[in-house]
N, C-alpha and C. Protein backbone atom coordinates (compact mmCIF):
# COMPACT_ATOMS: atom_id res chain seq x y z
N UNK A 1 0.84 -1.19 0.00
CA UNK A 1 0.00 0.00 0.00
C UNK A 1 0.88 1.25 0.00
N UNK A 2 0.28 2.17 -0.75
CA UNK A 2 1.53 3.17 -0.85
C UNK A 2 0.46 4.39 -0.21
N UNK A 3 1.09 5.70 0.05
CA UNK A 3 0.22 6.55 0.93
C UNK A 3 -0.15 7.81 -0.16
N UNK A 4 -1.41 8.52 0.16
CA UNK A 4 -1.38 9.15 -1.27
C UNK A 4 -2.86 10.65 0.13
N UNK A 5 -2.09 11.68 -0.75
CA UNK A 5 -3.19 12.78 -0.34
C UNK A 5 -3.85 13.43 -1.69
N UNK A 6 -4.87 13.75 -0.89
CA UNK A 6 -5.71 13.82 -2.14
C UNK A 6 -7.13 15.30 -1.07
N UNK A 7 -6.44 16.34 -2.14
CA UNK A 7 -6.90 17.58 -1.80
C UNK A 7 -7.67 18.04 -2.86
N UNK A 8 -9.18 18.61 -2.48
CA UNK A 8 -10.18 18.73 -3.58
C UNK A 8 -10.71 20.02 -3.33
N UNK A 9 -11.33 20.99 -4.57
CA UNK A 9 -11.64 22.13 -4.00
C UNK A 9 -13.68 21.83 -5.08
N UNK A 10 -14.39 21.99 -3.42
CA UNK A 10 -15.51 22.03 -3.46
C UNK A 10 -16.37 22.91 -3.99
N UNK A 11 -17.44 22.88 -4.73
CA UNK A 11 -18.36 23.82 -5.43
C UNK A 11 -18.96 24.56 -4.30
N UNK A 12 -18.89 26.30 -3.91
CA UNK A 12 -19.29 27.28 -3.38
C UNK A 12 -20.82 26.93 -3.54
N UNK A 13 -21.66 27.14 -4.45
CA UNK A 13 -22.83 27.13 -4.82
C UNK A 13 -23.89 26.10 -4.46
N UNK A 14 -22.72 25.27 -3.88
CA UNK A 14 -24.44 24.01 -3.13
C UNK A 14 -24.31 24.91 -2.28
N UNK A 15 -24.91 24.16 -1.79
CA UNK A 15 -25.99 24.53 -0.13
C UNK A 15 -24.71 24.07 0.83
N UNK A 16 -24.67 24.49 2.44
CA UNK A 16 -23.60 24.34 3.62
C UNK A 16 -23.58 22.44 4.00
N UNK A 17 -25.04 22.04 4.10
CA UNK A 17 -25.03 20.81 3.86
C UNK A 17 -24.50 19.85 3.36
N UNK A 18 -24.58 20.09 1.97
CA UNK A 18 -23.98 18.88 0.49
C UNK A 18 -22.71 19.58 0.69
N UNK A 19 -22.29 20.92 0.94
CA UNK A 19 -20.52 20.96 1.31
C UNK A 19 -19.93 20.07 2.57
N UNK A 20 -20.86 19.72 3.69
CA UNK A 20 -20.12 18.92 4.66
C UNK A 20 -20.82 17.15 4.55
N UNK A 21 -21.40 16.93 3.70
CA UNK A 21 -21.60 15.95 3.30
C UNK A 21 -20.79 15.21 2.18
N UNK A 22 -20.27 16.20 1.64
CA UNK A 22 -19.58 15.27 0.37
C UNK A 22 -18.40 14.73 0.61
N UNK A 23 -17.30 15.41 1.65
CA UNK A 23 -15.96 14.81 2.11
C UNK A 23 -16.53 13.58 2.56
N UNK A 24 -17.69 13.24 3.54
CA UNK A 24 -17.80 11.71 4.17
C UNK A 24 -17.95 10.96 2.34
N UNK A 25 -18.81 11.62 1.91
CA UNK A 25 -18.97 10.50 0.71
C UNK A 25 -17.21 10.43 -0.39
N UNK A 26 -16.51 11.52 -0.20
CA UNK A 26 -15.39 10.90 -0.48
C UNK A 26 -14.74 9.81 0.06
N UNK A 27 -14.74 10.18 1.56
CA UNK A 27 -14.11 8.75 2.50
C UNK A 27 -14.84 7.87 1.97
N UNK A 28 -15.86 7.37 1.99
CA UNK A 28 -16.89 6.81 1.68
C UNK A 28 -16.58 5.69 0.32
N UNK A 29 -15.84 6.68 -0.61
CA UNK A 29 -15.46 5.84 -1.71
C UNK A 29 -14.18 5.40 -1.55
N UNK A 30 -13.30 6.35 -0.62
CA UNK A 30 -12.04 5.57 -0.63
C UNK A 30 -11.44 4.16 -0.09
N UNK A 31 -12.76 4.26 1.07
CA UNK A 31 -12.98 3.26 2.49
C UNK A 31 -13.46 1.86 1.22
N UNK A 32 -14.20 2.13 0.15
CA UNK A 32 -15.06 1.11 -1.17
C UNK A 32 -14.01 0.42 -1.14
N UNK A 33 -12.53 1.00 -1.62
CA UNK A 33 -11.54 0.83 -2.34
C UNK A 33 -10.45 0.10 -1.57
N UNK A 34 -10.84 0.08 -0.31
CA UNK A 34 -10.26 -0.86 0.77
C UNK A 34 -9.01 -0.26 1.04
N UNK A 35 -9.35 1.30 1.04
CA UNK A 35 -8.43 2.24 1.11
C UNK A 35 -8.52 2.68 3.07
N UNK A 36 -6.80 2.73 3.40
CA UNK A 36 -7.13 3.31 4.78
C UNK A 36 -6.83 4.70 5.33
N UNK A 37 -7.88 5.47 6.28
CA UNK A 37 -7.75 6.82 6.56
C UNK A 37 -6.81 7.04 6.97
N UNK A 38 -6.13 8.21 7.02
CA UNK A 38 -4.61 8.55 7.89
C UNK A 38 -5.62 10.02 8.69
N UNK A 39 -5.85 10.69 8.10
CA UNK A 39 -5.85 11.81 8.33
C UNK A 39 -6.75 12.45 7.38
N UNK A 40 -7.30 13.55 7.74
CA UNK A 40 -8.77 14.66 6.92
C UNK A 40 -8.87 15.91 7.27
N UNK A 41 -9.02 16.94 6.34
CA UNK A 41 -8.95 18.50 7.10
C UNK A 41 -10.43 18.57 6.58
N UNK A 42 -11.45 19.13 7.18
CA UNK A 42 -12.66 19.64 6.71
C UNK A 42 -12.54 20.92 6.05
N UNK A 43 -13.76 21.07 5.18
CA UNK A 43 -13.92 21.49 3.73
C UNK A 43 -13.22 23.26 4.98
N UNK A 44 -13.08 24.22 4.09
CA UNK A 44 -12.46 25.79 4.52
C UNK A 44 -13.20 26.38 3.25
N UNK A 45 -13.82 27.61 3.57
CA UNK A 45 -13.77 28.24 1.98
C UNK A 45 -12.87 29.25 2.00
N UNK A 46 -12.52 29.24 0.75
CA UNK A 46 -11.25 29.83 0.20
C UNK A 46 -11.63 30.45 -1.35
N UNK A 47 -10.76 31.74 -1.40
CA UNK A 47 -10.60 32.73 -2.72
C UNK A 47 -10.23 32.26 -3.08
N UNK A 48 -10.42 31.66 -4.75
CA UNK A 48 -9.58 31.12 -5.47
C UNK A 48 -8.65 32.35 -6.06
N UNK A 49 -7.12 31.90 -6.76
CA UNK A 49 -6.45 32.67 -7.37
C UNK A 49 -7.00 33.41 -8.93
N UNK A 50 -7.58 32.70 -9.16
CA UNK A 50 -8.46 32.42 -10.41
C UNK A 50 -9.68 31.65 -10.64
N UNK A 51 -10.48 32.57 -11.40
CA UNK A 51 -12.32 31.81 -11.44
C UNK A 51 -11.86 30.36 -11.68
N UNK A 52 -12.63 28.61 -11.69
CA UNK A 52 -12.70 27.97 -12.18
C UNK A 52 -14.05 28.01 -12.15
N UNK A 53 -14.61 27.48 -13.88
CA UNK A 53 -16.19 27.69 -14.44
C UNK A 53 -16.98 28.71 -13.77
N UNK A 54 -16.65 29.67 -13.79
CA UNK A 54 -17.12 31.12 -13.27
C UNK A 54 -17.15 31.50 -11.77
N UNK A 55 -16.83 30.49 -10.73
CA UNK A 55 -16.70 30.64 -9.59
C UNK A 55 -15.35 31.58 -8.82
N UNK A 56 -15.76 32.09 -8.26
CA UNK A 56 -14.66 32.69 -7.71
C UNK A 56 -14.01 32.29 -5.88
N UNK A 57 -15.27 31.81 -5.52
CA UNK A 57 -14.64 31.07 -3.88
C UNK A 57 -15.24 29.18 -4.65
N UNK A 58 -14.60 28.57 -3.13
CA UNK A 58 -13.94 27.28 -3.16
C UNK A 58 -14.12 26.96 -1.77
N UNK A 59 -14.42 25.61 -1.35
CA UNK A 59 -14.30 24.89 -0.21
C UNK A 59 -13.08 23.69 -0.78
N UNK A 60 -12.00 23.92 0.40
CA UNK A 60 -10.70 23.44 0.27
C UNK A 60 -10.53 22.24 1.43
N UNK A 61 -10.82 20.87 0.89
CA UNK A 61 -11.02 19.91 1.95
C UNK A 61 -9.41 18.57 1.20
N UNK A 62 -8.90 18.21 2.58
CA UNK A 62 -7.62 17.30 2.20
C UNK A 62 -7.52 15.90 2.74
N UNK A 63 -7.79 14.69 2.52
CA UNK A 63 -7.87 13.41 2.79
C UNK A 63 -6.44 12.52 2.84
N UNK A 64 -5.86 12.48 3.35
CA UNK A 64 -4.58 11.52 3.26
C UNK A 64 -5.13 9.61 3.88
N UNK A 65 -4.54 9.29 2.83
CA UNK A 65 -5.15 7.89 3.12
C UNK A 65 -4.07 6.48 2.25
N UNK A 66 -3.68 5.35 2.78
CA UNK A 66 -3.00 4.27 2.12
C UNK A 66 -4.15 3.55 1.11
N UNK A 67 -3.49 3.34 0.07
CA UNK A 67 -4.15 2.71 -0.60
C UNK A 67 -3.65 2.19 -2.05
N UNK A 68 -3.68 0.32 -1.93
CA UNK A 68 -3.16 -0.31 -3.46
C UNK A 68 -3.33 0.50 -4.52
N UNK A 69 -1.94 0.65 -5.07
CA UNK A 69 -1.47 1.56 -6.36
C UNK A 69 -2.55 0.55 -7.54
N UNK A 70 -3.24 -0.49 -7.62
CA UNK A 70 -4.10 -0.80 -8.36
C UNK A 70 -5.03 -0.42 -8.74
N UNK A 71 -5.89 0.00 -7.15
CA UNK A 71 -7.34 0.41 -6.99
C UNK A 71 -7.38 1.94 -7.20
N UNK A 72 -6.19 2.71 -7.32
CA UNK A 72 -6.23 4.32 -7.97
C UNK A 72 -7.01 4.52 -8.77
N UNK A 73 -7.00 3.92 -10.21
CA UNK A 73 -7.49 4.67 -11.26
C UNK A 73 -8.94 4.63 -11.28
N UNK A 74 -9.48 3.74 -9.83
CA UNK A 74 -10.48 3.12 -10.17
C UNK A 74 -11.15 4.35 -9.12
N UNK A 75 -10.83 4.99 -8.12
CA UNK A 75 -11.25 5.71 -7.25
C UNK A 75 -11.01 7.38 -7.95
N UNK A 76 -9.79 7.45 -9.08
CA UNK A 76 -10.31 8.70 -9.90
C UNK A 76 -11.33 8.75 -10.21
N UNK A 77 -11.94 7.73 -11.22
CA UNK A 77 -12.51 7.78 -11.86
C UNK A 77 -13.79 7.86 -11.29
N UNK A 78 -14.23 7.82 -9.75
CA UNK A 78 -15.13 7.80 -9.29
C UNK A 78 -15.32 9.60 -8.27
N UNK A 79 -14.70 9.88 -8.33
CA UNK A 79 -13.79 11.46 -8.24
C UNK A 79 -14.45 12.11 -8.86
N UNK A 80 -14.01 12.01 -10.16
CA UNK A 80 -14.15 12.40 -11.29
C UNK A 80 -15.59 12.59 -12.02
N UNK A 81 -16.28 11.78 -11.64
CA UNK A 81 -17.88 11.80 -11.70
C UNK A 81 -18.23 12.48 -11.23
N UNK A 82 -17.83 12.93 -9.73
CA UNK A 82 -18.79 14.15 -8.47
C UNK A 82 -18.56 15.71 -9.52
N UNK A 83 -19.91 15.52 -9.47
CA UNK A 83 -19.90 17.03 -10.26
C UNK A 83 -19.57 18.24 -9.36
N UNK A 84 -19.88 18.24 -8.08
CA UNK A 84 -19.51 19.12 -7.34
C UNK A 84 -17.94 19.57 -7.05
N UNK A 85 -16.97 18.57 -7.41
CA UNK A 85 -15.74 18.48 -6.87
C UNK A 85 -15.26 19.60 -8.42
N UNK A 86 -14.53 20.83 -8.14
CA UNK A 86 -14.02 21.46 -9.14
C UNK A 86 -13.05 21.23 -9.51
N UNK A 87 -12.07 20.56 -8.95
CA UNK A 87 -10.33 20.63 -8.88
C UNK A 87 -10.28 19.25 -8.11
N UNK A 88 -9.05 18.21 -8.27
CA UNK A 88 -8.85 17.51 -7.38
C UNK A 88 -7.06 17.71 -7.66
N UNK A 89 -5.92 16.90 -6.73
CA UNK A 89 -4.88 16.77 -6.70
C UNK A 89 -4.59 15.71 -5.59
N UNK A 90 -3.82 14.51 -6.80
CA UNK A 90 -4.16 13.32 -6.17
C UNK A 90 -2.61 12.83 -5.73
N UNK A 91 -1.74 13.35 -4.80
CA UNK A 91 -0.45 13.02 -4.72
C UNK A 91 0.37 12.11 -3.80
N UNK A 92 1.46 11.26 -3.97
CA UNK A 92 1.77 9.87 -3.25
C UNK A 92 2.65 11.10 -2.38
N UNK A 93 2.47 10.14 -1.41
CA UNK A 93 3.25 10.77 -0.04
C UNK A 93 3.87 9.91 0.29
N UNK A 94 5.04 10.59 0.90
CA UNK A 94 6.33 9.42 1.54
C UNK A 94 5.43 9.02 3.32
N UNK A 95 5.70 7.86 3.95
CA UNK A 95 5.45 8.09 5.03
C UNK A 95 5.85 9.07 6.10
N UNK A 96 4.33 9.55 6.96
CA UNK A 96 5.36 11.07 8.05
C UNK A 96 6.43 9.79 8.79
N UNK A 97 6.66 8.82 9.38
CA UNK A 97 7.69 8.11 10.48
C UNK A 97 8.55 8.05 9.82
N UNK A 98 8.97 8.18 8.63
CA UNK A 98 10.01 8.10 7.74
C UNK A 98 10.61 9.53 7.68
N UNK A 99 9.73 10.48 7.96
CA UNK A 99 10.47 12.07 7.58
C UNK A 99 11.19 11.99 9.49
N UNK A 100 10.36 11.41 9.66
CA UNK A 100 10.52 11.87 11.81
C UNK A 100 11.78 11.42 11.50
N UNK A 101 12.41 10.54 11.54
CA UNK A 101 13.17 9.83 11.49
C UNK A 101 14.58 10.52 10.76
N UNK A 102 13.98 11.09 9.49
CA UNK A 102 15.04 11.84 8.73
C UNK A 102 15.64 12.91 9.58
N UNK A 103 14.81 13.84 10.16
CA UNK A 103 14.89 14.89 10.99
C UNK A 103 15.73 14.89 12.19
N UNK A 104 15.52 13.99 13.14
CA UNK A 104 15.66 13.70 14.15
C UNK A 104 17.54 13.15 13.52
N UNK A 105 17.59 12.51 12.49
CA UNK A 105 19.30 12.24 12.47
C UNK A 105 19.92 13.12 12.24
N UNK A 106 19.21 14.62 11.32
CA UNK A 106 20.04 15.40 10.81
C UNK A 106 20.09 16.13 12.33
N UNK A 107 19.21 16.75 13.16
CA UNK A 107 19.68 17.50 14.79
C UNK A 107 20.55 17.03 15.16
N UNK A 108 20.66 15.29 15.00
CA UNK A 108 21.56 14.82 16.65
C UNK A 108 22.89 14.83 15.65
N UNK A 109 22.95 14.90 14.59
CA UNK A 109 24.39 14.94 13.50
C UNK A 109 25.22 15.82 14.74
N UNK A 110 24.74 16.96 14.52
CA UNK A 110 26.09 18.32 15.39
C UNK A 110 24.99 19.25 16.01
N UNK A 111 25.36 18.65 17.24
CA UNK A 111 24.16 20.13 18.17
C UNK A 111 24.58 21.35 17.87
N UNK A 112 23.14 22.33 18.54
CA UNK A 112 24.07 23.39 17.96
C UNK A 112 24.96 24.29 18.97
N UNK A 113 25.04 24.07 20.33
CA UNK A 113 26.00 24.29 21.26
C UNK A 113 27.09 24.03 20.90
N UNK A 114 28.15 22.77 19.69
CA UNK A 114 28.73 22.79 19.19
C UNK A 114 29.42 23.49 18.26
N UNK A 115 28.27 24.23 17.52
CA UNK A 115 28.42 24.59 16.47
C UNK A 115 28.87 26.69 16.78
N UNK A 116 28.08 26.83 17.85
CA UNK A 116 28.88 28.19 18.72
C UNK A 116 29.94 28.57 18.94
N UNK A 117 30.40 27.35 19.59
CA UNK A 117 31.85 27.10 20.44
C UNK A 117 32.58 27.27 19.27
N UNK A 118 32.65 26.41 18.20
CA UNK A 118 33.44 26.46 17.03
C UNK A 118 33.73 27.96 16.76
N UNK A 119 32.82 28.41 16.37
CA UNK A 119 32.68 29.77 15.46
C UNK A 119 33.26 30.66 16.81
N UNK A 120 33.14 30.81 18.57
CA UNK A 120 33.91 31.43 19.36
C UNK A 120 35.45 31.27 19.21
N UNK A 121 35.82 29.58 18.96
CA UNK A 121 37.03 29.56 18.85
C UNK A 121 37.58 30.00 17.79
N UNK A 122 37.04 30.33 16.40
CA UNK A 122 37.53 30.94 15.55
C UNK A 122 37.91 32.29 14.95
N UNK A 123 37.07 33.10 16.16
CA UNK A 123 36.84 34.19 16.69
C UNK A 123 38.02 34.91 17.36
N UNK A 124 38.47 33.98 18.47
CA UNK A 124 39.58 34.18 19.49
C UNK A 124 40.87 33.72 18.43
N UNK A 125 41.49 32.81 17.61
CA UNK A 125 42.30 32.34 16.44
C UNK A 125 42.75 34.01 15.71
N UNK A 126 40.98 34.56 15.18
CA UNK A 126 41.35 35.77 14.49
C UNK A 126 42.13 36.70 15.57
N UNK A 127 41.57 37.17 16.32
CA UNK A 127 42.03 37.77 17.57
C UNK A 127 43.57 38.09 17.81
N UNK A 128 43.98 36.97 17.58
CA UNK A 128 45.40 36.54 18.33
C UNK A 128 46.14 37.14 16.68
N UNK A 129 45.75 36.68 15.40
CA UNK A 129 46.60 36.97 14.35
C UNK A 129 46.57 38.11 14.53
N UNK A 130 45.14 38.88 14.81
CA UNK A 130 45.65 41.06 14.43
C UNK A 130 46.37 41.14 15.76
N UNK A 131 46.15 40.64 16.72
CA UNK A 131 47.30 41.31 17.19
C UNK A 131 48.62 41.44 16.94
N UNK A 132 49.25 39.83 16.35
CA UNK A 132 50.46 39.55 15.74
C UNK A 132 50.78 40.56 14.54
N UNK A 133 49.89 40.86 13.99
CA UNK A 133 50.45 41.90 12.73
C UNK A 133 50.38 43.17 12.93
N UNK A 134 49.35 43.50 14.09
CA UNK A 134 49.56 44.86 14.84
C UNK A 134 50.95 44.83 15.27
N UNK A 135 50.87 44.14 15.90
CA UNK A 135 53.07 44.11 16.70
C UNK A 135 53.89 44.10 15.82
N UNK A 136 53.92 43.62 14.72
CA UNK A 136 54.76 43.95 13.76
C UNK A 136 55.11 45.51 12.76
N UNK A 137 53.93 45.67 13.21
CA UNK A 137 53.87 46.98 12.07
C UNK A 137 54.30 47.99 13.42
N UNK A 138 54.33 47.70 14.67
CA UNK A 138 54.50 49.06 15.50
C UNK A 138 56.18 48.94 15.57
N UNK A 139 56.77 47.38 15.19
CA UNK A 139 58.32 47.25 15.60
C UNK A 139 59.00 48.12 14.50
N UNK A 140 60.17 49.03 14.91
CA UNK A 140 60.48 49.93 14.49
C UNK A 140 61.42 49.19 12.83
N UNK A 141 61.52 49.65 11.53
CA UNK A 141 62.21 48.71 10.78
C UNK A 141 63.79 49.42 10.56
């Protein structure tokens, strides 16, 4: 099963109802597809940047869910039917325990209390040379 989000922007013009009804009937089809939930943001309305089919606002709802790279084309295509849905964007996601994981090695690589000290000691290094070339230039030639 591979992990996939899938963010849709909803038709303004139904009614408040059929806008908070239609995300369940998305789950609804994905759950068909023996697809599993991760995560769901409820519908937001939102300005679009640009009209799509003369609309100018949007309800902006996001579903993240696992599901066999088989049964995809089969849950577009059922997407794709909802006349209400204006826009969809259907994209594979890496797993989040896999990013935790990434993250967490790159911090503990070099703290950054380390990384201070360095840049102090390089600080005090400069320090010590101007003085050395100050003393030179005051010794009489």
């Amino acid at each position: 099963m591979k992990h996939y989000e899938l963010t849709y922007l909803i038709s303004s013009e139904i009614s408040e109802e059929e806008i908070k009804s239609l995300p369940e009937k998305v789950l609804v089809l994905v759950q068909e597809a023996d697809g599993i939930i991760e995560n769901r943001i409820l519908p937001l309305k939102r300005k679009l940047a640009y009209p799509i089919n003369k609309q100018e606002d949007a309800c902006l709802a996001t579903l993240t869910f696992q599901l066999d790279p088989e049964k995809l084309a089969g849950l577009e295509k059922k997407i794709k039917a909802e006349g209400q849905i204006l826009r969809y964007l259907l994209l594979v996601k890496k797993p989040t325990k896999e990013v935790k994981r990434v993250i967490r090695k790159v911090i503990s690589e070099k703290p950054v209390s380390a990384q201070s000290q360095e840049k102090k000691v390089e600080l005090k290094e400069i320090e010590k040379k101007l003085e050395e070339i100050l003393a030179q230039d005051d010794e009489p030639k």
